[in-house]
C-alpha atoms as a PDB file:
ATOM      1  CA  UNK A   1     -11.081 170.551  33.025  1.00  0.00           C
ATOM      2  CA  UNK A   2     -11.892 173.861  34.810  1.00  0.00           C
ATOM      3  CA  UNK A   3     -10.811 174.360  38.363  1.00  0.00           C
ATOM      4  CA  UNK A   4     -14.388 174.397  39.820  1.00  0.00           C
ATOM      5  CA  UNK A   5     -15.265 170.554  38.251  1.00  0.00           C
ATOM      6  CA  UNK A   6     -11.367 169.328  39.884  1.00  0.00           C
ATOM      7  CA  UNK A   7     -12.145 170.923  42.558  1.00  0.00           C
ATOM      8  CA  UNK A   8     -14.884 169.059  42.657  1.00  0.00           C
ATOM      9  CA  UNK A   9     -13.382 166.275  42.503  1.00  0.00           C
ATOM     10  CA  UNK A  10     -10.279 166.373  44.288  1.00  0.00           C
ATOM     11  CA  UNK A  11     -10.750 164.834  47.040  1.00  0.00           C
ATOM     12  CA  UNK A  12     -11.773 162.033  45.665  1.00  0.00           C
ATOM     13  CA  UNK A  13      -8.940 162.080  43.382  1.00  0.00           C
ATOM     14  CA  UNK A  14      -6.386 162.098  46.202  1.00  0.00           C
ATOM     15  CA  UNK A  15      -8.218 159.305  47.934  1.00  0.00           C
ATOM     16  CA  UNK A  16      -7.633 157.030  44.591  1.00  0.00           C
ATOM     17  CA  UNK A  17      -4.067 158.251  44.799  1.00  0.00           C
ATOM     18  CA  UNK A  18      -3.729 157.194  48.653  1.00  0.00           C
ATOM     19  CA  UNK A  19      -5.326 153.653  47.675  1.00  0.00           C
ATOM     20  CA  UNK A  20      -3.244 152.820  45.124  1.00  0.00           C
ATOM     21  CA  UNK A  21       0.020 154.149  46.337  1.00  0.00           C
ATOM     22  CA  UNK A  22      -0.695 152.391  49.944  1.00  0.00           C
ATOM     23  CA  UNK A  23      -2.218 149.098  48.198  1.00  0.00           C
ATOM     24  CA  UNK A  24       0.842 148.612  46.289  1.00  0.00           C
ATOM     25  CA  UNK A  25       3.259 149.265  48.727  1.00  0.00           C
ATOM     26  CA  UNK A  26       1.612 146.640  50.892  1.00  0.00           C
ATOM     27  CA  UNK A  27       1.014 144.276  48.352  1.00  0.00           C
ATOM     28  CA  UNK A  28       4.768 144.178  47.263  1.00  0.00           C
ATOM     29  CA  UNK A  29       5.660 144.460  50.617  1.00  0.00           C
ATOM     30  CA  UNK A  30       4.036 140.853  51.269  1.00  0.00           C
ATOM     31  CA  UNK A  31       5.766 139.750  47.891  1.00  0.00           C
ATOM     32  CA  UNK A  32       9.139 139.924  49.528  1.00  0.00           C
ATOM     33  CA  UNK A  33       7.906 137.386  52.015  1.00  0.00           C
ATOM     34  CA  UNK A  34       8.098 134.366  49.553  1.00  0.00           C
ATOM     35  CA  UNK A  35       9.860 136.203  47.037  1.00  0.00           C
ATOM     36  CA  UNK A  36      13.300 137.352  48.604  1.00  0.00           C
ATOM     37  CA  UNK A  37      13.046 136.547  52.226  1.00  0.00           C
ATOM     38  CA  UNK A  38      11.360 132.714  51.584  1.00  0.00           C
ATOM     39  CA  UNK A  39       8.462 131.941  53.852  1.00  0.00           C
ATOM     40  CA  UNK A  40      10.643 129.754  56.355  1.00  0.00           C
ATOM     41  CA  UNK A  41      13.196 132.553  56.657  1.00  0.00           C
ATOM     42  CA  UNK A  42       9.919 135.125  57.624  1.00  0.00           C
ATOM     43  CA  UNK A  43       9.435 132.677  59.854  1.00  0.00           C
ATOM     44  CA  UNK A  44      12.673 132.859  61.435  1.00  0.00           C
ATOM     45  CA  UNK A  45      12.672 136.342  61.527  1.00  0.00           C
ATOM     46  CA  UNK A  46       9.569 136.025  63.265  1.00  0.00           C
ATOM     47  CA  UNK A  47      10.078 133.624  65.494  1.00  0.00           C
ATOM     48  CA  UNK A  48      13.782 135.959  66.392  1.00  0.00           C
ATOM     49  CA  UNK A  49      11.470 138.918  67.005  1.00  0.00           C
ATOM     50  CA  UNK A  50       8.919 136.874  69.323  1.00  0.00           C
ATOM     51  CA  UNK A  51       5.947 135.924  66.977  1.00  0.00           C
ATOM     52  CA  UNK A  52       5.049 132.597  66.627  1.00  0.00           C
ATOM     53  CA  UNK A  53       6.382 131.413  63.103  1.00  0.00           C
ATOM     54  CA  UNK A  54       3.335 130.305  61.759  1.00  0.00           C
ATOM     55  CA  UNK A  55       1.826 133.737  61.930  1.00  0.00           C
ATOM     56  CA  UNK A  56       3.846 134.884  58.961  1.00  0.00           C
ATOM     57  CA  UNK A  57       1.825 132.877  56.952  1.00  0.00           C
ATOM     58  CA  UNK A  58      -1.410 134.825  57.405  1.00  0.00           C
ATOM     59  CA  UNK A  59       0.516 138.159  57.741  1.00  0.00           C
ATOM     60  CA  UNK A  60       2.071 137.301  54.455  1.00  0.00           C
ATOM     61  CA  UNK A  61      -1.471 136.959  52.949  1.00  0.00           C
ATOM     62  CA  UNK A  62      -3.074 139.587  54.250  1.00  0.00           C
ATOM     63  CA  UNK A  63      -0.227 141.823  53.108  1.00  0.00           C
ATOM     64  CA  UNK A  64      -1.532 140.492  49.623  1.00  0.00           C
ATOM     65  CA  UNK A  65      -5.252 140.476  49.992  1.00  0.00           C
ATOM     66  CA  UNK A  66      -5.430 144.026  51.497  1.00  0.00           C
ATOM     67  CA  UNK A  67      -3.062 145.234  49.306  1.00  0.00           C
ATOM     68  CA  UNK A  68      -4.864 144.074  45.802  1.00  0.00           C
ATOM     69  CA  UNK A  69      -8.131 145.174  47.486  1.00  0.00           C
ATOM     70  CA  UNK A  70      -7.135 148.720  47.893  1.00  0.00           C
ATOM     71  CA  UNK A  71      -5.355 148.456  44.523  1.00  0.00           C
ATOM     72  CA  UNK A  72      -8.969 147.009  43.138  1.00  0.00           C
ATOM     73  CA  UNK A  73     -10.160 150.100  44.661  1.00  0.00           C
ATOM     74  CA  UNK A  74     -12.548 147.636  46.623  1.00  0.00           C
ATOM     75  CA  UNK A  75     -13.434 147.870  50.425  1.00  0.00           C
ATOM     76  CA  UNK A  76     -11.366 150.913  52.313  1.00  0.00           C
ATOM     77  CA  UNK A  77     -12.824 150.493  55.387  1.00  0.00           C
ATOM     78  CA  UNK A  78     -12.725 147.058  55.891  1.00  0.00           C
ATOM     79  CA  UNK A  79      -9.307 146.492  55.045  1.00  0.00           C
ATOM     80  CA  UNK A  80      -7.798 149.238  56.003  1.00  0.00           C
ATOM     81  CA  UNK A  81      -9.119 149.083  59.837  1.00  0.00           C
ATOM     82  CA  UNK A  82      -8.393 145.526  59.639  1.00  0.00           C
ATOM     83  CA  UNK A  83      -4.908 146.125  58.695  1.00  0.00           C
ATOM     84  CA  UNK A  84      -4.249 148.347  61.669  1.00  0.00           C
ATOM     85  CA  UNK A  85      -4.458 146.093  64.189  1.00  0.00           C
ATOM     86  CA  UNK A  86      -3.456 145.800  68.117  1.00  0.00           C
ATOM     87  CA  UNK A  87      -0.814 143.456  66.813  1.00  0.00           C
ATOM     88  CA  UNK A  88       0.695 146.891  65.157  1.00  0.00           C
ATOM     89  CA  UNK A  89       1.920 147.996  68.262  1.00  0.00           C
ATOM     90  CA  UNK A  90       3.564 144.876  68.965  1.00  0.00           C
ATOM     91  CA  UNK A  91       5.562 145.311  65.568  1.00  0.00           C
ATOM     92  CA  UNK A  92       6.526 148.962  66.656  1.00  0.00           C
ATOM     93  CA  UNK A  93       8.084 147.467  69.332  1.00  0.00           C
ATOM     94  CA  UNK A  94      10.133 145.133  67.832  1.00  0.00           C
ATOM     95  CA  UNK A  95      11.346 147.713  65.380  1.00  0.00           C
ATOM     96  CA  UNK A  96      11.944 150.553  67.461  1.00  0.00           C
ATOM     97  CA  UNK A  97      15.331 149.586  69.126  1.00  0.00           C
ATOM     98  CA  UNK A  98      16.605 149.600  65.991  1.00  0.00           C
ATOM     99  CA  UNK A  99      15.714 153.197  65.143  1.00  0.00           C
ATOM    100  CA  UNK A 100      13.328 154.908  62.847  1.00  0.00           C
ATOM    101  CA  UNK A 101      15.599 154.037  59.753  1.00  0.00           C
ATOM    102  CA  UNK A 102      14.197 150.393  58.167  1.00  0.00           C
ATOM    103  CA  UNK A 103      17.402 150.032  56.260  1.00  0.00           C
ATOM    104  CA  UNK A 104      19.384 148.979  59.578  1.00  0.00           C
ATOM    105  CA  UNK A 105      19.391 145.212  60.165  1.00  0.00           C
ATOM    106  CA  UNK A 106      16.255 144.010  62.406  1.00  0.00           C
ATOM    107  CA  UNK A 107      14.934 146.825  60.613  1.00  0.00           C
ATOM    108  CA  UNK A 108      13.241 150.120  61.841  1.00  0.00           C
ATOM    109  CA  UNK A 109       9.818 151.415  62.465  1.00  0.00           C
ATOM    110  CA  UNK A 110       9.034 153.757  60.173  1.00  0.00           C
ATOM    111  CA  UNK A 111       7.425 151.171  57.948  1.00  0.00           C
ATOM    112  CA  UNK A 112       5.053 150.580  60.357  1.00  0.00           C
ATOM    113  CA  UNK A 113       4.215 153.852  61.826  1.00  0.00           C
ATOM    114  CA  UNK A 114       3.857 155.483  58.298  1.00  0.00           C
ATOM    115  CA  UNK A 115       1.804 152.517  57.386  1.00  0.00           C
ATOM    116  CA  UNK A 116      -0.768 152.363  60.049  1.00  0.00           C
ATOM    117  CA  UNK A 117      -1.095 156.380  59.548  1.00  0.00           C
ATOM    118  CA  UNK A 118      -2.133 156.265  55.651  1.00  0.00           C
ATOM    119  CA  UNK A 119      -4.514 153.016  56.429  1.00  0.00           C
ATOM    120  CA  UNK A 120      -6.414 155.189  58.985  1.00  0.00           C
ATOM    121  CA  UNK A 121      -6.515 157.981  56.577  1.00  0.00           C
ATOM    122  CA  UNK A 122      -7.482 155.996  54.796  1.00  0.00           C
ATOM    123  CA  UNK A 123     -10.692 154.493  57.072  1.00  0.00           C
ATOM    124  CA  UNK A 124     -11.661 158.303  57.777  1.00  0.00           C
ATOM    125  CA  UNK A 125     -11.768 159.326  54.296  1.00  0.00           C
ATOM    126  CA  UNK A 126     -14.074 156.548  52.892  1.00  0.00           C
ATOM    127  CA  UNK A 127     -14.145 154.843  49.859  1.00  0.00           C
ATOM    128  CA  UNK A 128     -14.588 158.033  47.286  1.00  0.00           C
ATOM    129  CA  UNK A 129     -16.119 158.633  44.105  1.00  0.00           C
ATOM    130  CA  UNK A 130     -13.960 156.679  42.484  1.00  0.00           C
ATOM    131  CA  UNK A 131     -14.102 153.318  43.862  1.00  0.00           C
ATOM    132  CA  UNK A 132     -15.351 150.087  42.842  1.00  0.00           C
ATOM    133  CA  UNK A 133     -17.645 149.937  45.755  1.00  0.00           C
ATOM    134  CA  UNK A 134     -19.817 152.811  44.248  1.00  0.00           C
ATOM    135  CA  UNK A 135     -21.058 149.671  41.877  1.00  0.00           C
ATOM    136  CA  UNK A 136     -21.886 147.195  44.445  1.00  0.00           C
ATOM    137  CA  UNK A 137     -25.202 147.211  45.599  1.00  0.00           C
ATOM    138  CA  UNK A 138     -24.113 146.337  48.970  1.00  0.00           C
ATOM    139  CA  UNK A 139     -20.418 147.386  49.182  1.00  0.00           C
ATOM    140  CA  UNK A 140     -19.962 149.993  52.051  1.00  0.00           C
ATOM    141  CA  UNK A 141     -20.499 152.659  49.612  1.00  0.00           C
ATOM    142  CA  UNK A 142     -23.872 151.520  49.462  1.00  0.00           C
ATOM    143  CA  UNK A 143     -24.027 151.288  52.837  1.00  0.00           C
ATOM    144  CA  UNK A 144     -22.808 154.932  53.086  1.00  0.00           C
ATOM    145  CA  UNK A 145     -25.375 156.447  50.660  1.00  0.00           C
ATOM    146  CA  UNK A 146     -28.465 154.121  52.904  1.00  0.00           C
ATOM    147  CA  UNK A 147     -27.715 154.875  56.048  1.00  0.00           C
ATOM    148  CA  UNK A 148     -25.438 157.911  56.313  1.00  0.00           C
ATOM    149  CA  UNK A 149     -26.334 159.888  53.187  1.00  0.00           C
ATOM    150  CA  UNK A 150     -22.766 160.334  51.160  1.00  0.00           C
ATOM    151  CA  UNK A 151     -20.797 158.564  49.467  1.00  0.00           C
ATOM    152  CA  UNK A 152     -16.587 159.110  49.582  1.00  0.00           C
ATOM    153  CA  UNK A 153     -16.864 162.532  51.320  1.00  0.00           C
ATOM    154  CA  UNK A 154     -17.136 162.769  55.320  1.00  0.00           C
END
């Protein structure tokens, strides 16, 4: 490959990069939920940090939809806007007394902060070349090539 056609595409390629390395790290991230932490000891943990209980339920799935969505290469906007939600700040501050570290117990908010920052990235950057939405007829790639004229590239 010369370096004008990956220059061409390398934004696109670093966009594929972001949405795999951020889908997996969410999507194991809910794993741990059930996994190693149980769902009735998220719960507790929740219910310690002042959530309602319940609530790790849908946080646990999300975690896991989003996750296998970005993964799928399928829907960047959507989930990753969706995924940063006001209930982020809420997390940040239940972490942040306990430091930036998330290895201390109560854990820290680093997790969260660098989290929210590659799921807007990924929002602004769009879907790319290389995503599954480029073959939906109605997927916001679609939507991007209709109505604002690109696709991937802002």
């Amino acid at each position: 490959m010369n370096s004008r056609r990956f220059s061409e595409y390398r934004i696109d390629l670093g966009i594929l990069i972001l949405r795999g390395a951020v889908g997996a790290v969410m999507f194991t991230h809910g794993l741990l939920k059930p996994l190693v932490f149980t769902l009735p000891g998220t719960m507790e943990f929740f219910e310690k940090n002042g959530f309602p209980g319940w609530t790790a339920i849908p946080v646990f799935i999300l975690e896991l939809v989003c996750g296998g969505f970005l993964m799928a290469r399928l829907s960047a906007e959507p989930v990753g806007g969706g995924r940063t939600h006001p209930g982020d700040d809420r997390c940040i501050d239940v972490h942040w007394p306990h430091g930036w570290m998330f290895d201390r117990q109560g854990g820290g908010w680093q997790y969260i902060a660098f989290l929210t920052a590659a799921l807007l990235s990924i929002v602004a950057l769009g879907d790319g070349r290389f995503s599954l939405d480029t073959l939906i007829p109605y997927g916001s790639a679609a939507f991007h090539r209709q109505i604002l004229g690109r696709v991937g590239r802002h």
